[in-house]
N, C-alpha and C. Protein backbone atom coordinates (compact mmCIF):
# COMPACT_ATOMS: atom_id res chain seq x y z
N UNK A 1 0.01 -97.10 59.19
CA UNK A 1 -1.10 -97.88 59.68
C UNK A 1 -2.15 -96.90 60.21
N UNK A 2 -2.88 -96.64 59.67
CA UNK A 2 -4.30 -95.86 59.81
C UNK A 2 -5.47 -96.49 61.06
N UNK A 3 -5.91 -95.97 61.81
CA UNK A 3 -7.46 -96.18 63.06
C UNK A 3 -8.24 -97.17 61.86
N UNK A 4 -8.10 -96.88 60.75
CA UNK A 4 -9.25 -97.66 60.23
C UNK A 4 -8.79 -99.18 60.22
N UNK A 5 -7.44 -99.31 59.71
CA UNK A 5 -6.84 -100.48 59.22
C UNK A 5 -6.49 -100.91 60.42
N UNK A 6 -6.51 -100.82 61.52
CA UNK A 6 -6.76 -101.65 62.78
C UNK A 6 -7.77 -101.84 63.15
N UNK A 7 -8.89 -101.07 63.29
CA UNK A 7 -10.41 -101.26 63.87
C UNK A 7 -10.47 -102.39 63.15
N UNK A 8 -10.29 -102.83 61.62
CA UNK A 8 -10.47 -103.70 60.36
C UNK A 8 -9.89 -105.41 61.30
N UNK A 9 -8.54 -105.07 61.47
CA UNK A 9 -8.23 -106.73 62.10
C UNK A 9 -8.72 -106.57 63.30
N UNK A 10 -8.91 -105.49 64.48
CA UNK A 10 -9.66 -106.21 65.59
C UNK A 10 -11.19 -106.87 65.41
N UNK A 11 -11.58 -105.97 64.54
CA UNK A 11 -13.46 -106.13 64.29
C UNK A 11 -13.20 -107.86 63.48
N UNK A 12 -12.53 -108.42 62.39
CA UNK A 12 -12.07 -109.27 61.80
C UNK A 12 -11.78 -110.53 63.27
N UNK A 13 -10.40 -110.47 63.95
CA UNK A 13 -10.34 -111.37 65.11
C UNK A 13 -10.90 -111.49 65.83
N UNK A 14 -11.97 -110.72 66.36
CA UNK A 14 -12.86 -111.06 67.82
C UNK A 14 -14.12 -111.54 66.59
N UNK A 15 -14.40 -111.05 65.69
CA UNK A 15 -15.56 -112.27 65.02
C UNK A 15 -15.34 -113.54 64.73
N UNK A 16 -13.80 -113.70 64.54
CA UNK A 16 -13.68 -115.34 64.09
C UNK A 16 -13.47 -115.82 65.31
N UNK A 17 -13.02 -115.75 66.58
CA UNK A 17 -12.87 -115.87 67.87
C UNK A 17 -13.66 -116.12 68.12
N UNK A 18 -15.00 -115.35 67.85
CA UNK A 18 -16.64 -115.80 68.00
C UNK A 18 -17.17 -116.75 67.58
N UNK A 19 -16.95 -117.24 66.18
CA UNK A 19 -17.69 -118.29 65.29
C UNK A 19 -16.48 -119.51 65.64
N UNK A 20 -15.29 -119.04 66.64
CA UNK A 20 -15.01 -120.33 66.49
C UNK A 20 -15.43 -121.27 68.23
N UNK A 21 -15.68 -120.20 69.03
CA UNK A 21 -16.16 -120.82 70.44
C UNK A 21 -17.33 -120.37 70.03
N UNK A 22 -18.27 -120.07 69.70
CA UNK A 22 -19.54 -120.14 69.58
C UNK A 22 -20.28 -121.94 69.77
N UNK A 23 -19.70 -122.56 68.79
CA UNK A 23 -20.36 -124.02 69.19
C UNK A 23 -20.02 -124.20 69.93
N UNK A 24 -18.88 -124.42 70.31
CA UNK A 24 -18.08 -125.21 71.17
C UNK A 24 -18.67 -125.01 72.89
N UNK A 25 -19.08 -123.39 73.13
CA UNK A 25 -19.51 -122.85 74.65
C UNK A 25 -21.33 -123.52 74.44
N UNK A 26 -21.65 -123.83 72.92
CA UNK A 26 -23.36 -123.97 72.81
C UNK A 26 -23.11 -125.42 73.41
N UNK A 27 -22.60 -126.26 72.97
CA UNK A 27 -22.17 -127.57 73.39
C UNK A 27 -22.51 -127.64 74.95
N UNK A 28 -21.22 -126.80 75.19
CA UNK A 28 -20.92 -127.03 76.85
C UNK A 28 -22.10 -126.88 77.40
N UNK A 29 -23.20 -125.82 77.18
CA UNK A 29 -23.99 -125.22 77.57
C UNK A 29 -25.29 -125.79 77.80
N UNK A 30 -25.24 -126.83 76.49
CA UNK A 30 -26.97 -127.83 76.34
C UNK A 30 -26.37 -128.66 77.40
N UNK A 31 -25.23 -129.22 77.42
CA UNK A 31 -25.09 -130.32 77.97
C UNK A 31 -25.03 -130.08 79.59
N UNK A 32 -24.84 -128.92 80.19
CA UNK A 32 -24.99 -128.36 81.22
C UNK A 32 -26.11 -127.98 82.00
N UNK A 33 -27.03 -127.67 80.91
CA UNK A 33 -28.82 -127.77 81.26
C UNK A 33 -29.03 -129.17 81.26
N UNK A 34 -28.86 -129.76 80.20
CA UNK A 34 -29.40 -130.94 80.67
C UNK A 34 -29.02 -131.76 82.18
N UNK A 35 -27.54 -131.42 82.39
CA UNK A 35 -27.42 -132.39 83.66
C UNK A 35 -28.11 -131.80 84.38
N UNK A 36 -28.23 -130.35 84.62
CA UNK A 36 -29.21 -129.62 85.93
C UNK A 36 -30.08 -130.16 85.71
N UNK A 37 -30.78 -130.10 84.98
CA UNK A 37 -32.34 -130.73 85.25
C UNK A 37 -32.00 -132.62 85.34
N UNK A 38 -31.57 -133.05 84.99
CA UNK A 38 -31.67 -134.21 85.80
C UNK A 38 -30.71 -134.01 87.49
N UNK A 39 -30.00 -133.56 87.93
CA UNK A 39 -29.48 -133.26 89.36
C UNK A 39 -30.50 -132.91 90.18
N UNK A 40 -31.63 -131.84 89.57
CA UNK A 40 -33.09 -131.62 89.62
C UNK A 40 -33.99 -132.28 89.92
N UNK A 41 -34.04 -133.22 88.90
CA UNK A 41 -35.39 -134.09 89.35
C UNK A 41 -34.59 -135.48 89.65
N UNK A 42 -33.67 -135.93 90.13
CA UNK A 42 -32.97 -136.92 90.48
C UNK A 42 -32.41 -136.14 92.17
N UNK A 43 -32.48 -135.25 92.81
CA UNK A 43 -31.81 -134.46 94.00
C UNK A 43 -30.65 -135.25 93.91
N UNK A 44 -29.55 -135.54 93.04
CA UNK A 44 -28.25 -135.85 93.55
C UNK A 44 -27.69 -134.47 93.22
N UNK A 45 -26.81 -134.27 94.15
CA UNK A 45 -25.60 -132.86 94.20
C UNK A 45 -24.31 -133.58 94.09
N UNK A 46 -23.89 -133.89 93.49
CA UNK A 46 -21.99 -134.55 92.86
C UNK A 46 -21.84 -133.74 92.17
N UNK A 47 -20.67 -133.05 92.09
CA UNK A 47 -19.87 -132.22 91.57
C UNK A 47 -19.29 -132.95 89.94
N UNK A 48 -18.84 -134.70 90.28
CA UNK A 48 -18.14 -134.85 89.52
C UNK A 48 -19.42 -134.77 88.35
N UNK A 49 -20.61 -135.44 88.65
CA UNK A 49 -21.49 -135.46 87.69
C UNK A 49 -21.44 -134.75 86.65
N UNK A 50 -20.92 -133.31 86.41
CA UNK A 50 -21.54 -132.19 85.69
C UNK A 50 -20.20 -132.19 85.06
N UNK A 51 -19.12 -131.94 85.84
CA UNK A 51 -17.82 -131.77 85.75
C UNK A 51 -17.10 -133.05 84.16
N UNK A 52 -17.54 -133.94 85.17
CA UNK A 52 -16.45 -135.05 84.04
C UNK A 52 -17.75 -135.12 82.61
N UNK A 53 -18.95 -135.13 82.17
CA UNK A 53 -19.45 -135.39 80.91
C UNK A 53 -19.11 -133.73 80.57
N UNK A 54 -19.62 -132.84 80.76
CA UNK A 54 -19.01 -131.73 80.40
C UNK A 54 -17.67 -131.46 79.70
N UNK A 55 -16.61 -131.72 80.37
CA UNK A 55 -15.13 -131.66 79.78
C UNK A 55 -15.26 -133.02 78.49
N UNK A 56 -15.80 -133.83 78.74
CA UNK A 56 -15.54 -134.71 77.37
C UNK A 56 -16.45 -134.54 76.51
N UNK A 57 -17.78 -134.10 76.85
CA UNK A 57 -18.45 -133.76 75.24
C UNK A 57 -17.78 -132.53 74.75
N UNK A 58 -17.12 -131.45 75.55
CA UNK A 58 -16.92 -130.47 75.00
C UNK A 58 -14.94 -130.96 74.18
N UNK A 59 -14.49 -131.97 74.82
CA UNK A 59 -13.42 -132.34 74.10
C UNK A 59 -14.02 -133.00 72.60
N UNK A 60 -15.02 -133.51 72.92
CA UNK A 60 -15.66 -134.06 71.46
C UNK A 60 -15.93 -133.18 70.45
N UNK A 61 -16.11 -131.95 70.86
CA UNK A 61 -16.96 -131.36 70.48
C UNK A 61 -15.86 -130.44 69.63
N UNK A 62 -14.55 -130.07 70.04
CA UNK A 62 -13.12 -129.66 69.79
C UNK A 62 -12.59 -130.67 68.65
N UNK A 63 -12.65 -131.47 68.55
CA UNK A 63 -12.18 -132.50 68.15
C UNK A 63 -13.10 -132.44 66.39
N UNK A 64 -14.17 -132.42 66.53
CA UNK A 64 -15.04 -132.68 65.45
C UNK A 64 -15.37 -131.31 64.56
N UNK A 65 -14.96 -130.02 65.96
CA UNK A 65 -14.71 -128.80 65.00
C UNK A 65 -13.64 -128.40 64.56
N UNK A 66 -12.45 -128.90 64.69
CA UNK A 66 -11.21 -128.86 64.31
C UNK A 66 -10.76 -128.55 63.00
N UNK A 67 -11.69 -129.09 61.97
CA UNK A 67 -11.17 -129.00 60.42
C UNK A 67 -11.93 -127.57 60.37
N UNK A 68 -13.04 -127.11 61.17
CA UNK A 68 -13.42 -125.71 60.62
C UNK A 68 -12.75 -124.88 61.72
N UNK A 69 -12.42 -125.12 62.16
CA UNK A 69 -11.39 -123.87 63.31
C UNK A 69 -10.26 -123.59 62.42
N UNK A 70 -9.58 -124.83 62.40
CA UNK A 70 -8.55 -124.54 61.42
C UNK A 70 -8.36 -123.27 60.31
N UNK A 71 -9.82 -123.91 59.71
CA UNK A 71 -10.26 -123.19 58.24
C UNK A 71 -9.73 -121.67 58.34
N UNK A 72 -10.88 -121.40 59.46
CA UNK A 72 -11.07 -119.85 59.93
C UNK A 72 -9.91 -119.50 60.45
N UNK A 73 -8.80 -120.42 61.22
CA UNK A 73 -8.18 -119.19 61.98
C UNK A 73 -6.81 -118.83 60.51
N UNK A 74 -6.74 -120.16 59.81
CA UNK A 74 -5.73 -119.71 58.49
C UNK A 74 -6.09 -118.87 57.69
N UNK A 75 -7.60 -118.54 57.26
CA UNK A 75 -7.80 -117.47 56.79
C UNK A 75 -7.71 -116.01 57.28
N UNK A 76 -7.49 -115.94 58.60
CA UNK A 76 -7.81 -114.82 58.73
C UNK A 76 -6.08 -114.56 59.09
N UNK A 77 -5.42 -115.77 58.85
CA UNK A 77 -3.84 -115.68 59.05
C UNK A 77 -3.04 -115.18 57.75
N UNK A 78 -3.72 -115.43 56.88
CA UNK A 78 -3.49 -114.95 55.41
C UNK A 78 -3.95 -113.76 55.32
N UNK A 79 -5.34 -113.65 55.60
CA UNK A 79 -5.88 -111.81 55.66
C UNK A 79 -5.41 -110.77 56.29
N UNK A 80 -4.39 -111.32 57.33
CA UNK A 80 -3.31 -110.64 58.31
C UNK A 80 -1.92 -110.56 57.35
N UNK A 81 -1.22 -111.54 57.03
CA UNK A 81 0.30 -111.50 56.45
C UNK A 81 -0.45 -110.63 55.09
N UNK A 82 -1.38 -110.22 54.36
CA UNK A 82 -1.56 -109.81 53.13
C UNK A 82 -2.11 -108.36 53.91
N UNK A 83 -1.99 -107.74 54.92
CA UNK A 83 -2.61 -106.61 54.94
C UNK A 83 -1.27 -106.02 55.43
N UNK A 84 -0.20 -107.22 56.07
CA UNK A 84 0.66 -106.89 56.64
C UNK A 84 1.84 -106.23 55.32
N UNK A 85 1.80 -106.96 54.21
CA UNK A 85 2.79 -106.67 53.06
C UNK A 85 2.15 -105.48 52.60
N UNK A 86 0.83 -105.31 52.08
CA UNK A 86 0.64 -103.55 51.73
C UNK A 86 0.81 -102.95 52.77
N UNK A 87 0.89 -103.13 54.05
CA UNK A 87 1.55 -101.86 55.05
C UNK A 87 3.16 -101.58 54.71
N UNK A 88 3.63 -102.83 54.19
CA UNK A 88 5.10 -102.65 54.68
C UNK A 88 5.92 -101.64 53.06
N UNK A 89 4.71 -102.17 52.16
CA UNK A 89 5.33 -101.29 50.71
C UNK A 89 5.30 -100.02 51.09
């Protein structure tokens, strides 16, 4: 196992790691501005406000990316067991 052929699956897993919370934190994130600015121009301070729509759009949001998480993390589960058999010849 060669520096290169590891740099290869870390550089490989922290990008699909990326594209796969990438929506999912953009989600959390609009929906998090938006409540500030209404907490903003509404002055209510509740905790639960932000807290409980937050956790369920972002469960929605899990839910609806699921068939492409999947996608990505089996591919790169195959690009692993197939890099793993030419190491082992």
């Amino acid at each position: 196992m060669t520096v290169e052929l590891v740099t290869e699956i870390l550089t490989d897993a922290f990008y699909t790691v990326l594209i796969i919370l990438l929506p999912i934190l953009g989600v959390s994130l609009i929906v998090g501005i938006i409540l500030s600015i209404f907490q903003a121009a509404t002055s209510i301070q509740e905790m639960t406000l932000t807290f409980v729509p937050k956790i369920i759009i972002t469960g929605i949001a899990i839910i609806l990316m699921l068939p492409f998480m999947i996608e990505k993390i089996i591919g790169i589960t195959h690009k692993i067991f197939n890099l793993i058999e030419q190491v082992a010849k």
